[in-house]
Protein backbone atom coordinates (compact mmCIF):
# COMPACT_ATOMS: atom_id res chain seq x y z
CA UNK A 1 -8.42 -7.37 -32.96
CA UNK A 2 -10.06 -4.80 -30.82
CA UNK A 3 -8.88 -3.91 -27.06
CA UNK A 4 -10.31 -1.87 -24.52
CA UNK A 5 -8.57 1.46 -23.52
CA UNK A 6 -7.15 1.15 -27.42
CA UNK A 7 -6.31 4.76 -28.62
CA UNK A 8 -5.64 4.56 -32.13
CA UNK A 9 -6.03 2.18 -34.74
CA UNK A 10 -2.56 2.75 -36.78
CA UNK A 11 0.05 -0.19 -35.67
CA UNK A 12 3.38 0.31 -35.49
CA UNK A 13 5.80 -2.41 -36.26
CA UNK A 14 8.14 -3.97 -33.52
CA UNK A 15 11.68 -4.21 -34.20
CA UNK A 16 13.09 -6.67 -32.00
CA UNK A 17 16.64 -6.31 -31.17
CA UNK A 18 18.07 -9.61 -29.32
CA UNK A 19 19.90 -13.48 -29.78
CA UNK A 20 19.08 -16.35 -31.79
CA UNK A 21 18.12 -19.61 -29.78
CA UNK A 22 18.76 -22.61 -31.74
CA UNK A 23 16.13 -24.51 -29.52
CA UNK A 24 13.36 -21.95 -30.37
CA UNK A 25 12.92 -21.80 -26.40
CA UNK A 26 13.81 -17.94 -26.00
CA UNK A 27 15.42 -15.13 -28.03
CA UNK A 28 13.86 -13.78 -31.11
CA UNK A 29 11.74 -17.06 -31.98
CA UNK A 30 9.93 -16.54 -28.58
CA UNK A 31 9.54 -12.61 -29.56
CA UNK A 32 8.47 -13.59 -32.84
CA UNK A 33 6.09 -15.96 -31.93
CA UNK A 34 4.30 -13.73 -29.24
CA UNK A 35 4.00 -10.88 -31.89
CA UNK A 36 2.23 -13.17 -34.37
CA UNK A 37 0.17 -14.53 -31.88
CA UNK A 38 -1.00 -11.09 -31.44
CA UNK A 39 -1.30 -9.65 -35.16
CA UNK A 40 1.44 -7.32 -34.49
CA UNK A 41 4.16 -6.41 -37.23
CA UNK A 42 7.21 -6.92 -36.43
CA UNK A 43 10.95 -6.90 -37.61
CA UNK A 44 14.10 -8.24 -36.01
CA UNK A 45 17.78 -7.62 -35.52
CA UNK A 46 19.85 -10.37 -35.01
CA UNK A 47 22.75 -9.56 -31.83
CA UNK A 48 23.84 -13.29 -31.41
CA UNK A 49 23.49 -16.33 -32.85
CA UNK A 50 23.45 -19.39 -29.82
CA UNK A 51 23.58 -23.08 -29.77
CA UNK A 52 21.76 -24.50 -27.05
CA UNK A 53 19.02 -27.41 -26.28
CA UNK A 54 17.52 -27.83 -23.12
CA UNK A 55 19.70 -27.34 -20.08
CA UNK A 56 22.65 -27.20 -22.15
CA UNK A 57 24.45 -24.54 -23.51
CA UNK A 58 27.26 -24.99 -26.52
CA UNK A 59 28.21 -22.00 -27.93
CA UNK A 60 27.64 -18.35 -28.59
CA UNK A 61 28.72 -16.11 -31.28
CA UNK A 62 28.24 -12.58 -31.64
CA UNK A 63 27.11 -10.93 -35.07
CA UNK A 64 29.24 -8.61 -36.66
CA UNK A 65 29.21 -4.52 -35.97
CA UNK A 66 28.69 -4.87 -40.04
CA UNK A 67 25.91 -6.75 -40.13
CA UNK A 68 24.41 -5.16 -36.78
CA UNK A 69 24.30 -2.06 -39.31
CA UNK A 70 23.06 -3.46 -42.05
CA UNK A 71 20.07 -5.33 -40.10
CA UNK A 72 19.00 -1.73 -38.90
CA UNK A 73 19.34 0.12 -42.14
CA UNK A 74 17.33 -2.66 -43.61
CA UNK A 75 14.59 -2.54 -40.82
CA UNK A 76 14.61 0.82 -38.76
CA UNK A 77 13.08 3.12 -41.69
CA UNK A 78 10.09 4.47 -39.31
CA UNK A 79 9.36 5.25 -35.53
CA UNK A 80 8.94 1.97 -34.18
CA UNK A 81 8.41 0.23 -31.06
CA UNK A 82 11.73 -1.57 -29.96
CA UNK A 83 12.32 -4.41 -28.20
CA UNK A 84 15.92 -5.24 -27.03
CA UNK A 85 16.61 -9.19 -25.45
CA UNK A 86 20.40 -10.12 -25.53
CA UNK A 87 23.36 -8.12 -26.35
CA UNK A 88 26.10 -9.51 -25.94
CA UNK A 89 28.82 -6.70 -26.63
CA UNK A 90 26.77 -5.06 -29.44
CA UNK A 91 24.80 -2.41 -26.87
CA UNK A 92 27.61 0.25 -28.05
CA UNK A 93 26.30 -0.51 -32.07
CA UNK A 94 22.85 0.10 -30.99
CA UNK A 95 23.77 2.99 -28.74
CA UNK A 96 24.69 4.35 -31.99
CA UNK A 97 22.12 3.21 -34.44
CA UNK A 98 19.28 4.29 -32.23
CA UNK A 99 20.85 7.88 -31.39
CA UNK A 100 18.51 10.76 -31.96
CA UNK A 101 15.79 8.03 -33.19
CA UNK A 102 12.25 8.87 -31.24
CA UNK A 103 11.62 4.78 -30.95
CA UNK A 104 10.26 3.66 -27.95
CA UNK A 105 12.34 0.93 -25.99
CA UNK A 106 11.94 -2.08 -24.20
CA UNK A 107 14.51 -3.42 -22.54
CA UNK A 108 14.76 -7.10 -21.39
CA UNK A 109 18.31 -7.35 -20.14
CA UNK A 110 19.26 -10.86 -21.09
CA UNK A 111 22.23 -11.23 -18.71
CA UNK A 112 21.98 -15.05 -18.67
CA UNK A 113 20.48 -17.70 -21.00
CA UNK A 114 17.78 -19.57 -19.68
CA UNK A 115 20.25 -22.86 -18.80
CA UNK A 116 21.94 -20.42 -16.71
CA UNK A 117 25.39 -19.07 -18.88
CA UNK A 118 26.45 -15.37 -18.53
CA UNK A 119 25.68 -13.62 -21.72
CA UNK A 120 26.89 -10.34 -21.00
CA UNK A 121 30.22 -9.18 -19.89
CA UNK A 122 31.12 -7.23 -16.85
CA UNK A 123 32.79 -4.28 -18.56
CA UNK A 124 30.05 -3.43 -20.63
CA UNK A 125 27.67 -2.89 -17.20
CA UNK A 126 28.47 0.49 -16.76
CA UNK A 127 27.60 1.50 -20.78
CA UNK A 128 24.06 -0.55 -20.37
CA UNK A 129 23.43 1.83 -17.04
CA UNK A 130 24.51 4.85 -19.27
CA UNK A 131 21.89 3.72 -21.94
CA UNK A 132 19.00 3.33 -19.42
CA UNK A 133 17.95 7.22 -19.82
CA UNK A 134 16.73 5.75 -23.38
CA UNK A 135 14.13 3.17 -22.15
CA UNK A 136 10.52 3.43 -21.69
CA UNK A 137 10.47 0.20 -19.51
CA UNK A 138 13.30 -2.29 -18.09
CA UNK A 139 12.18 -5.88 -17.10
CA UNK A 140 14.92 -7.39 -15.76
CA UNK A 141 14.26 -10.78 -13.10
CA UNK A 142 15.68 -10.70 -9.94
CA UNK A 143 19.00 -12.12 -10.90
CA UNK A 144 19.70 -9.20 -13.38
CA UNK A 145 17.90 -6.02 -11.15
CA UNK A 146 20.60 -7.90 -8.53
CA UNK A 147 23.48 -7.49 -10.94
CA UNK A 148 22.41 -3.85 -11.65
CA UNK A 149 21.52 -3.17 -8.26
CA UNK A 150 25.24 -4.66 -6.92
CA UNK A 151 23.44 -5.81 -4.19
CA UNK A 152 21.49 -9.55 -3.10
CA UNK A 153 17.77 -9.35 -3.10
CA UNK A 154 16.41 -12.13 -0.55
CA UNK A 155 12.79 -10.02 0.15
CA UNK A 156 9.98 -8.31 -1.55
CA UNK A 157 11.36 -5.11 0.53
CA UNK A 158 14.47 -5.81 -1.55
CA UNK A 159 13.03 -5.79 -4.29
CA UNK A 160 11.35 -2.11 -4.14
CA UNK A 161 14.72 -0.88 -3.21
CA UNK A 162 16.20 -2.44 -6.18
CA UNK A 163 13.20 -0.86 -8.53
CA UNK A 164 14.01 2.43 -6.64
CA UNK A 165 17.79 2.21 -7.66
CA UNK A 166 17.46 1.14 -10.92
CA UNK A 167 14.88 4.12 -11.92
CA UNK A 168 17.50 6.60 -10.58
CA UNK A 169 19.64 5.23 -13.73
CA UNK A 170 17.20 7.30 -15.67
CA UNK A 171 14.70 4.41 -17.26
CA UNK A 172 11.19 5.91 -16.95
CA UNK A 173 9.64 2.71 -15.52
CA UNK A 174 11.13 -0.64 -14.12
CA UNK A 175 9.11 -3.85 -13.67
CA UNK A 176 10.56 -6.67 -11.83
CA UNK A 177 9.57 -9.92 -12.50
CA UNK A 178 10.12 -11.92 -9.24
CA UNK A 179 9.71 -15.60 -10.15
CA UNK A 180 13.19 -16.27 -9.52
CA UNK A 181 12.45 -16.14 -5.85
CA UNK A 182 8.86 -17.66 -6.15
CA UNK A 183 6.85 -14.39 -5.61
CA UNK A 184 4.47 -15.37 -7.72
CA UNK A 185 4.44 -11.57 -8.55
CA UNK A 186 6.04 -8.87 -10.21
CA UNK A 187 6.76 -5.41 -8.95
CA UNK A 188 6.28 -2.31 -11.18
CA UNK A 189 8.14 1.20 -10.35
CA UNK A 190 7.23 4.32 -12.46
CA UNK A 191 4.81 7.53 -12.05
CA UNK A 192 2.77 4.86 -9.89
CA UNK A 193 4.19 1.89 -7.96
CA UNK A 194 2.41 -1.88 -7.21
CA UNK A 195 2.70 -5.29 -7.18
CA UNK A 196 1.50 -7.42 -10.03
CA UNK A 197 -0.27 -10.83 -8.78
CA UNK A 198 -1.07 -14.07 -10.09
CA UNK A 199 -2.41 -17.35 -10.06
CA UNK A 200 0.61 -19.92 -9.56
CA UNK A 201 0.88 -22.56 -12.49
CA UNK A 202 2.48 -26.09 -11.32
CA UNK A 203 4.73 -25.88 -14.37
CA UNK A 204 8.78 -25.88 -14.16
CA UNK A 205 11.83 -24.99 -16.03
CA UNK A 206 9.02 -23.07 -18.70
CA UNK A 207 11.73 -20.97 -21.33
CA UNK A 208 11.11 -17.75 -22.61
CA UNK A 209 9.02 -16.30 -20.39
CA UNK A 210 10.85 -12.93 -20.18
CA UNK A 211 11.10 -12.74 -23.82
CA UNK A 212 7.48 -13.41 -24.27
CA UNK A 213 6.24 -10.48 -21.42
CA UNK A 214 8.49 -8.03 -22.77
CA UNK A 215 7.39 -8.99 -26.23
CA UNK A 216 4.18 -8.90 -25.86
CA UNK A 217 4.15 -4.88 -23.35
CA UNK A 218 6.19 -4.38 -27.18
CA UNK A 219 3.02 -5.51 -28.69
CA UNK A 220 0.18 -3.45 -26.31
CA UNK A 221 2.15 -0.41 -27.24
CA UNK A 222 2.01 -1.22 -30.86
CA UNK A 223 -1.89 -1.87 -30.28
CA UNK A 224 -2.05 1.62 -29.01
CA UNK A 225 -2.15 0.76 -25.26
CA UNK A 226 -0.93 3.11 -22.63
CA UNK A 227 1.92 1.40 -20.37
CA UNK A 228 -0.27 0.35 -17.44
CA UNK A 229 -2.59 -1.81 -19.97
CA UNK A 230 -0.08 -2.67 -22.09
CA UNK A 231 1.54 -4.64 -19.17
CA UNK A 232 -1.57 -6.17 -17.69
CA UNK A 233 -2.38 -7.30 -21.17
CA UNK A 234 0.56 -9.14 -21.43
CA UNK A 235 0.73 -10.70 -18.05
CA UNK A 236 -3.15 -11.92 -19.04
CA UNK A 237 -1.07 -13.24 -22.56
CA UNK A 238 1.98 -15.01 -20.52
CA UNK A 239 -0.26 -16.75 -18.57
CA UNK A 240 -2.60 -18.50 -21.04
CA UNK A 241 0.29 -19.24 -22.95
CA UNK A 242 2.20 -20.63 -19.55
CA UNK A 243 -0.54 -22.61 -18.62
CA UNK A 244 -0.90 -24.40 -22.34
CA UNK A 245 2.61 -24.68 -22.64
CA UNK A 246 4.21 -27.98 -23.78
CA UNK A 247 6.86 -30.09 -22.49
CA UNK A 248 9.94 -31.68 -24.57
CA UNK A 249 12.06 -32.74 -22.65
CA UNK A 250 12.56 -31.78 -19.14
CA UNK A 251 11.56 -28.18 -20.06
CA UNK A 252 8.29 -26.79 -21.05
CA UNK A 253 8.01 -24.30 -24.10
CA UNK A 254 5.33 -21.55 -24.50
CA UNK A 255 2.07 -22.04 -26.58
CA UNK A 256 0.65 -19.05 -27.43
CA UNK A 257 -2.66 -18.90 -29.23
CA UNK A 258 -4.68 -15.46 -30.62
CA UNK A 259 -5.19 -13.60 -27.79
CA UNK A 260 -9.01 -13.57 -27.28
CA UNK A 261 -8.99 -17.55 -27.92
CA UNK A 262 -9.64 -19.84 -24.61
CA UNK A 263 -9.15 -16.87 -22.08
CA UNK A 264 -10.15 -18.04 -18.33
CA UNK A 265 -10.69 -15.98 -15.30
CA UNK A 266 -7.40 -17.40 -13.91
CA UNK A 267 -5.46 -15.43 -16.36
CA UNK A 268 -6.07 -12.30 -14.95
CA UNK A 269 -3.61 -10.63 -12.57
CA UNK A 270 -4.39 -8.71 -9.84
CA UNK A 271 -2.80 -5.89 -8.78
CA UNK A 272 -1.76 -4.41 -5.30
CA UNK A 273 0.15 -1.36 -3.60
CA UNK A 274 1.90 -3.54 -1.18
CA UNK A 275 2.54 -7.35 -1.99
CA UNK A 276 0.67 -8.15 1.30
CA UNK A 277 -2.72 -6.37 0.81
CA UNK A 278 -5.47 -8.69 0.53
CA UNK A 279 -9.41 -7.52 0.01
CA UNK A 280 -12.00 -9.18 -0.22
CA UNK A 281 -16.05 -8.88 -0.56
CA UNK A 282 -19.19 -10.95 -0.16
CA UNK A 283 -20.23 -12.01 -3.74
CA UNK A 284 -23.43 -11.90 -5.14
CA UNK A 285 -25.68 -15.05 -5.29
CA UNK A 286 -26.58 -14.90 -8.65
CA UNK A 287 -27.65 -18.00 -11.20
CA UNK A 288 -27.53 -17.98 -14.60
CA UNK A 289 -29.86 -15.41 -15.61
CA UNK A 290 -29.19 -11.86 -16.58
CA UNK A 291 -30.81 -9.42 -14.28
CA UNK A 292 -31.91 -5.52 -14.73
CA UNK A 293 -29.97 -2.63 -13.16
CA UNK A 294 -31.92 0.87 -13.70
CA UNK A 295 -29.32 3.57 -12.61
CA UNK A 296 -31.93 6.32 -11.54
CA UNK A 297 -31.00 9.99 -10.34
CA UNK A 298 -33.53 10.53 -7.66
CA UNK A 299 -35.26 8.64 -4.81
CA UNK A 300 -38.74 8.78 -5.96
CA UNK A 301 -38.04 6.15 -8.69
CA UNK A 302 -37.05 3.33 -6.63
CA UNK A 303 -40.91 3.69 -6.33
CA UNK A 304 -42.05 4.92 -9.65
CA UNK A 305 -40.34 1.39 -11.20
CA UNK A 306 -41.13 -0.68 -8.05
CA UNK A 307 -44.02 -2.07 -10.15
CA UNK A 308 -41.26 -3.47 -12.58
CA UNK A 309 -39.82 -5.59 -9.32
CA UNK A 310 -36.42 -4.87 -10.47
CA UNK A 311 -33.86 -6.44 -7.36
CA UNK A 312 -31.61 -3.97 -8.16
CA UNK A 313 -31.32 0.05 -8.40
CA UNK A 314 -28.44 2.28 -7.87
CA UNK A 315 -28.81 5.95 -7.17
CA UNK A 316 -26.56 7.80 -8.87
CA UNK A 317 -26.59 12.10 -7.73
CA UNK A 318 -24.40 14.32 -9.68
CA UNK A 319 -26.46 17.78 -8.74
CA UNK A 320 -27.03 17.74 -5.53
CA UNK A 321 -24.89 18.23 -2.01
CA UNK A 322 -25.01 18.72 1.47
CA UNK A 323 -28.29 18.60 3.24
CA UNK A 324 -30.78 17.69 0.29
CA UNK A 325 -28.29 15.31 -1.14
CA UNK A 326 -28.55 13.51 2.23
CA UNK A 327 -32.18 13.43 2.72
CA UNK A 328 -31.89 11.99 -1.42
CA UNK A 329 -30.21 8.89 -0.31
CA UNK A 330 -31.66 8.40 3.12
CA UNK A 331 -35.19 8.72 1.42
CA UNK A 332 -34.08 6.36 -1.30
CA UNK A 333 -32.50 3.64 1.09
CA UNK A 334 -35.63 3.81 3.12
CA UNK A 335 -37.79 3.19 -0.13
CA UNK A 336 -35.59 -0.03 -1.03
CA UNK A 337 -35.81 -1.34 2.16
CA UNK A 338 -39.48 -1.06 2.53
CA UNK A 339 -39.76 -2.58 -1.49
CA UNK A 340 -37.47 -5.28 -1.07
CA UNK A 341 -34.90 -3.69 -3.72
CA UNK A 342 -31.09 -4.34 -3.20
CA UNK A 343 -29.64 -0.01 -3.68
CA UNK A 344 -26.39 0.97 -4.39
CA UNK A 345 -25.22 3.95 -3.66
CA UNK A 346 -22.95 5.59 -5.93
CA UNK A 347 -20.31 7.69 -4.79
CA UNK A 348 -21.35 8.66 -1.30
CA UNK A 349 -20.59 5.43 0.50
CA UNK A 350 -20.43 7.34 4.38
CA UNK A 351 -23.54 8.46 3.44
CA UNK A 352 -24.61 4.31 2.45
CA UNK A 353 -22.90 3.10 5.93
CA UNK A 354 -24.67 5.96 7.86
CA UNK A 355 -27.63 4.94 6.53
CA UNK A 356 -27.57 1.06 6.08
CA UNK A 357 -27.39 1.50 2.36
CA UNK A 358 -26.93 -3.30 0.38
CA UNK A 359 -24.28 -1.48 -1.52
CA UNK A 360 -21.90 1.32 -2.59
CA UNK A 361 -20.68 1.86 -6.52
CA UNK A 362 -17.41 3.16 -7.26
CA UNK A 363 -15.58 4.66 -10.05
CA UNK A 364 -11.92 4.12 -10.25
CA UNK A 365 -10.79 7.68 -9.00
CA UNK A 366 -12.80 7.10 -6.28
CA UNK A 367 -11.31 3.81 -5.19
CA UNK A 368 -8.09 5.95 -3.60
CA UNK A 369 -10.37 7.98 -0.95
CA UNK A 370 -13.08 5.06 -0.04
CA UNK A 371 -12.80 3.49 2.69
CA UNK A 372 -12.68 -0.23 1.69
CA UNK A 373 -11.82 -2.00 4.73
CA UNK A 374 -14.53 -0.17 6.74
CA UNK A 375 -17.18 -1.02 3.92
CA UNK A 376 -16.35 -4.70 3.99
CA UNK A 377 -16.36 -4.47 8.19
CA UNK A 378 -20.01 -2.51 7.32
CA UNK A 379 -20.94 -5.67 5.46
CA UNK A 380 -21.69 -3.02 2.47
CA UNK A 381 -21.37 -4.71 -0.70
CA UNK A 382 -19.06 -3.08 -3.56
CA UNK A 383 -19.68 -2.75 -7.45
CA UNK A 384 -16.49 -1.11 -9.12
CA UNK A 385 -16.27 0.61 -12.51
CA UNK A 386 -13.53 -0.79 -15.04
CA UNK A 387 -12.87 0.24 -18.53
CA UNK A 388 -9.14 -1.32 -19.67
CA UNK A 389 -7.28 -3.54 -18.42
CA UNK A 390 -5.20 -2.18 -15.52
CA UNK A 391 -8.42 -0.83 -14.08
CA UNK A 392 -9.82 -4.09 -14.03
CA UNK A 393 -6.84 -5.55 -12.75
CA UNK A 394 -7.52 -3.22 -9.77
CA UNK A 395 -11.10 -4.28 -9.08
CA UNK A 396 -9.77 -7.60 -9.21
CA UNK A 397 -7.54 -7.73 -5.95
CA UNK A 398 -10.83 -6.20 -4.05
CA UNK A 399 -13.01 -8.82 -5.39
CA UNK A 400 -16.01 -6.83 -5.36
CA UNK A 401 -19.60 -7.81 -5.65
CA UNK A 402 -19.41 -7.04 -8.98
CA UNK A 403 -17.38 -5.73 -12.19
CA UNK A 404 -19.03 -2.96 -14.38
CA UNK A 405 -17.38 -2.48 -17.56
CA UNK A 406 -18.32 -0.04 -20.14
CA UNK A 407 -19.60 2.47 -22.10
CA UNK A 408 -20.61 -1.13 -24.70
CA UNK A 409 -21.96 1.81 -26.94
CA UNK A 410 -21.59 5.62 -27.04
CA UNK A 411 -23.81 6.91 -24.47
CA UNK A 412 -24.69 10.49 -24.38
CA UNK A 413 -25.00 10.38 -20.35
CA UNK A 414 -21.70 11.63 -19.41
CA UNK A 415 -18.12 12.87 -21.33
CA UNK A 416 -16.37 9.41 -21.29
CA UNK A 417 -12.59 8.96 -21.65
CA UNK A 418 -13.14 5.46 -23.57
CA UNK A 419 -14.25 4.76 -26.86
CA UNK A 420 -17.43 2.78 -26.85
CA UNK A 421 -16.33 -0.92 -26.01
CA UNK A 422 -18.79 -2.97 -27.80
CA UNK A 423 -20.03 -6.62 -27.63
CA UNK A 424 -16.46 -8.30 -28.44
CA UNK A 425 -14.37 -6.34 -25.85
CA UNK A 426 -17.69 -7.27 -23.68
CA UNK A 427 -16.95 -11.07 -24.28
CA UNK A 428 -13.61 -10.82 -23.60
CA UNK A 429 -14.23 -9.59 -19.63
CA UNK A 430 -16.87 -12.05 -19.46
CA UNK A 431 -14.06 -14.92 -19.92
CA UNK A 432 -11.67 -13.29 -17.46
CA UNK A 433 -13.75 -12.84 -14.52
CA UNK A 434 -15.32 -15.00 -12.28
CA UNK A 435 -17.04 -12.42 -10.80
CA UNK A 436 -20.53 -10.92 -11.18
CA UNK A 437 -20.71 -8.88 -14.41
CA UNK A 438 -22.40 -5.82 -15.15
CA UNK A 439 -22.72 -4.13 -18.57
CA UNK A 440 -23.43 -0.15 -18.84
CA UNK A 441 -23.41 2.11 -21.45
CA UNK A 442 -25.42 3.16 -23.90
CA UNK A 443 -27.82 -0.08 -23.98
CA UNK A 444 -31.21 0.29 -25.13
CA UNK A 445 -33.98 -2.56 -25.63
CA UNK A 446 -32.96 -3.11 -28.96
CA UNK A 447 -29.29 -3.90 -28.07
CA UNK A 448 -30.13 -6.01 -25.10
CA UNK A 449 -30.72 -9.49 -25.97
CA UNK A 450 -27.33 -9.54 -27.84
CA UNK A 451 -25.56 -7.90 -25.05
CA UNK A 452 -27.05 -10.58 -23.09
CA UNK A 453 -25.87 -13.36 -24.76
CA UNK A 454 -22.40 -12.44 -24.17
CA UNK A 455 -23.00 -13.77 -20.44
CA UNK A 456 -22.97 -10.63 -18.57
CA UNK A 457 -24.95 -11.40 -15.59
CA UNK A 458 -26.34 -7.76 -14.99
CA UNK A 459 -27.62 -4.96 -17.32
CA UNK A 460 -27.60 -1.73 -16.37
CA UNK A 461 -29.86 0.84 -18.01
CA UNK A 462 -30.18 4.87 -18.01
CA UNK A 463 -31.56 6.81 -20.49
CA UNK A 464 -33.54 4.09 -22.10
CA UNK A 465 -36.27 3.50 -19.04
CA UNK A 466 -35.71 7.16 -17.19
CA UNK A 467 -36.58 9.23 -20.85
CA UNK A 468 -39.41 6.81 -22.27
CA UNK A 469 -42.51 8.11 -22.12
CA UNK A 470 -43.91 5.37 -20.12
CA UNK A 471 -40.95 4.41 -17.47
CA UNK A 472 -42.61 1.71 -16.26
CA UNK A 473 -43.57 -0.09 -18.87
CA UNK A 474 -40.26 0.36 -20.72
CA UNK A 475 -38.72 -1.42 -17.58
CA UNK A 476 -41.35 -3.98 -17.68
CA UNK A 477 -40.33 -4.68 -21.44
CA UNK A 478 -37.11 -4.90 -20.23
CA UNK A 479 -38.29 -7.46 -17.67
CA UNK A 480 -39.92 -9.66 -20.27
CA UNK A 481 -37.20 -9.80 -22.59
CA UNK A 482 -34.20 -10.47 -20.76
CA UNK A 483 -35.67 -12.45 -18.05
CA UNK A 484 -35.52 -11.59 -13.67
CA UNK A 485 -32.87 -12.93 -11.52
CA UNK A 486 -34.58 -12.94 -7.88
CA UNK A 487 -32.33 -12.55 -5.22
């Protein structure tokens, strides 16, 4: 199984640390079941064995410092990725065990069982702060960042202060997951800080959910995700599986499913600096045909290709500033107006409101310096560049005109920092977004009728039409085989 933004192809195993649940709602089934959905490895470490069936809990018993040290001689013979649920009173065993180990550690602090009984005891707080400085990532939910915190958290405000306090501990990055107090979002403190959105499911009393997120960021590392993806990824994961989940009882239990299977646009988070911030762009009015993007470097060939009757161009100007880079783009958005072609703009977008520019295209470092509000005031419209997941999670709270997501295929048009994505990773954004999609990257003739049959409504092409002999006509092959989408 392929991912984008993956960065090695080597998994390793999880070892997940936590308590048995007798009702396979939570605990190490739930971990175990998320890992397999995903075609991770994985090991576990058993810390407690309970009894418990929905809404009721019966008993609890912990597992013996013995056999805590026997489970990780028998498990923890390489650098793993660790996942740690419920302790129960066995943190100072594993403070031990994993001492001078270079694992990497999530930590889901299972204070209380999902029916609502404490599961760890007071006096063993202040040795779970001292182990923090180990952890890569804490999720607690509100209830436990409260109980760390020592302090009530009623707001969202609250919230970041709690984050704030809990990273001082030492953990490198805290996420917390605010369903408790019907956010529907999660807030995430490390070297950047935001909110993580979502789409509400009408689903209560749903077990395991913490054990299946943490899991499953576990499982994105093991996949050779960075952090950022690794926890969009599983957010996308928690919330396919939420909304199949099945009821028995009065609770509902978590169906997860290979990743890539039955993904819908309403899986996919969105993600905010503030939990108030709220974007949004005109959308295209596109039907169901796939339509021809030429990315072109100067203005003259908004004309050269005009014969093509492409609807869309964008002018993309990496050698030129000041003055002639102005005249460029005021030359070019006179062209489109006077040939009926919708331009975008990349990069300069004062230079595309100065001079009345249909759109502006933005790469993701340039996102932070733009001007969004003012575009969408401008009635500009907005194409973003995405290449992994939390990128795309970005573009997603701006809903922009449209997506871009590449390189499909090495391209030789620019250094990239992705791997080529290809078709697969391709389908994969085409099920989670709603939104216009445009594939770039390396595409030639050849490759486009199966990169459109992955759905992507747009194609954009560089090197293919701008270095054939005959320009032109290459675009006007282009034309005949994938079809025009008039605007």
């Amino acid at each position: 199984m392929t991912h984008p933004n993956r960065r090695f192809f080597d998994l390793k195993p999880v070892v997940c640390i936590g308590g048995s649940d007798s009702s396979s709602g939570a605990g190490i089934q739930v971990d175990m079941r998320a890992l397999a959905a995903l075609g991770i490895p994985y090991k576990n470490i058993i810390t407690s064995v309970t009894s418990q069936e929905d809404g009721t809990f019966y008993h609890q018993e912990e597992i013996s410092s013995k056999s805590l040290k026997a489970q990780a001689q028998a498990v923890l013979k390489e650098e793993s990725i660790v996942k740690i649920g419920m302790l129960g009173s066995s943190l100072k065993i594993l403070d031990e065990i994993l001492k001078n180990r270079k694992d990497t550690i999530i930590l889901d602090p299972v204070l209380f069982s999902s029916s609502g009984a404490p599961l760890f005891r007071a006096d063993d707080l202040k040795l779970l702060k001292q182990f923090l400085a180990k952890v890569m990532l804490i999720t607690p939910n509100i209830l436990e960042a409260e109980t760390l915190w020592g302090k009530s958290i009623e707001t969202t405000s609250d919230v970041e202060k709690a984050a704030k306090y809990i990273r001082t501990l030492g953990v490198k990055n805290v996420l917390i997951k605010g369903g408790h107090l019907n956010f529907c979002g999660d807030y995430f403190l490390g070297e950047q800080s935001f909110w993580i959105k979502k789409q509400k499911i009408n689903k209560s009393n749903v077990r395991g959910t913490g054990c299946f997120l943490a899991s499953s960021i576990a499982g994105g590392l093991s996949l050779g995700l960075n952090i950022l993806d690794s926890l969009v990824m599983a957010q996308i994961f928690l919330h396919k599986s939420f909304r199949n989940a099945y009821k028995q009882g009065d609770f509902y239990y978590l169906n997860p499913e290979p990743f890539h299977q039955n993904l819908k646009p309403e899986d996919m988070p969105w993600i905010q600096d503030s939990f108030e911030d709220a974007i949004s762009f005109s959308e295209f009015a596109l039907k169901n045909k796939t339509t021809l993007y030429p990315i072109v470097d100067r203005a003259h060939w908004i004309k050269d290709l005009a014969g093509a009757r492409p609807s869309l161009i964008q002018l993309r100007i990496k050698d030129l500033a000041g003055v002639q880079l102005e005249l460029e783009i005021k030359e070019a958005i006179r062209l489109s107006k006077e040939l009926g072609i919708s331009l975008f703009i990349n990069d300069f977008w004062q230079l595309a409101i100065k001079y009345g520019a249909f759109g502006v295209h933005l790469g993701q470092e340039d996102l932070a310096d733009a001007d969004i509000n003012l575009l969408r005031e401008k009635g500009i419209r907005l194409g973003i560049s995405t290449h992994c997941y939390f990128e795309a999670a970005r573009a997603q709270a701006i809903r922009p005109s449209y997506i871009a997501f590449g390189p499909i295929f090495h391209t030789a048009l620019k250094a990239m920092d992705f791997a080529p994505q290809g078709l697969e990773n391709l389908k994969l954004w085409r099920d989670l977004f709603e939104l216009p999609l445009v594939a770039i990257g390396g595409i030639n003739l050849d490759r486009g009728t199966a990169v459109a049959k992955t759905g992507v409504d747009i194609i954009s092409v560089v090197r293919d039409i701008l270095l054939n002999p005959t320009p032109l006509g290459q675009a006007q092959a282009w034309k005949s085989k994938i079809g025009e989408q008039i605007h």
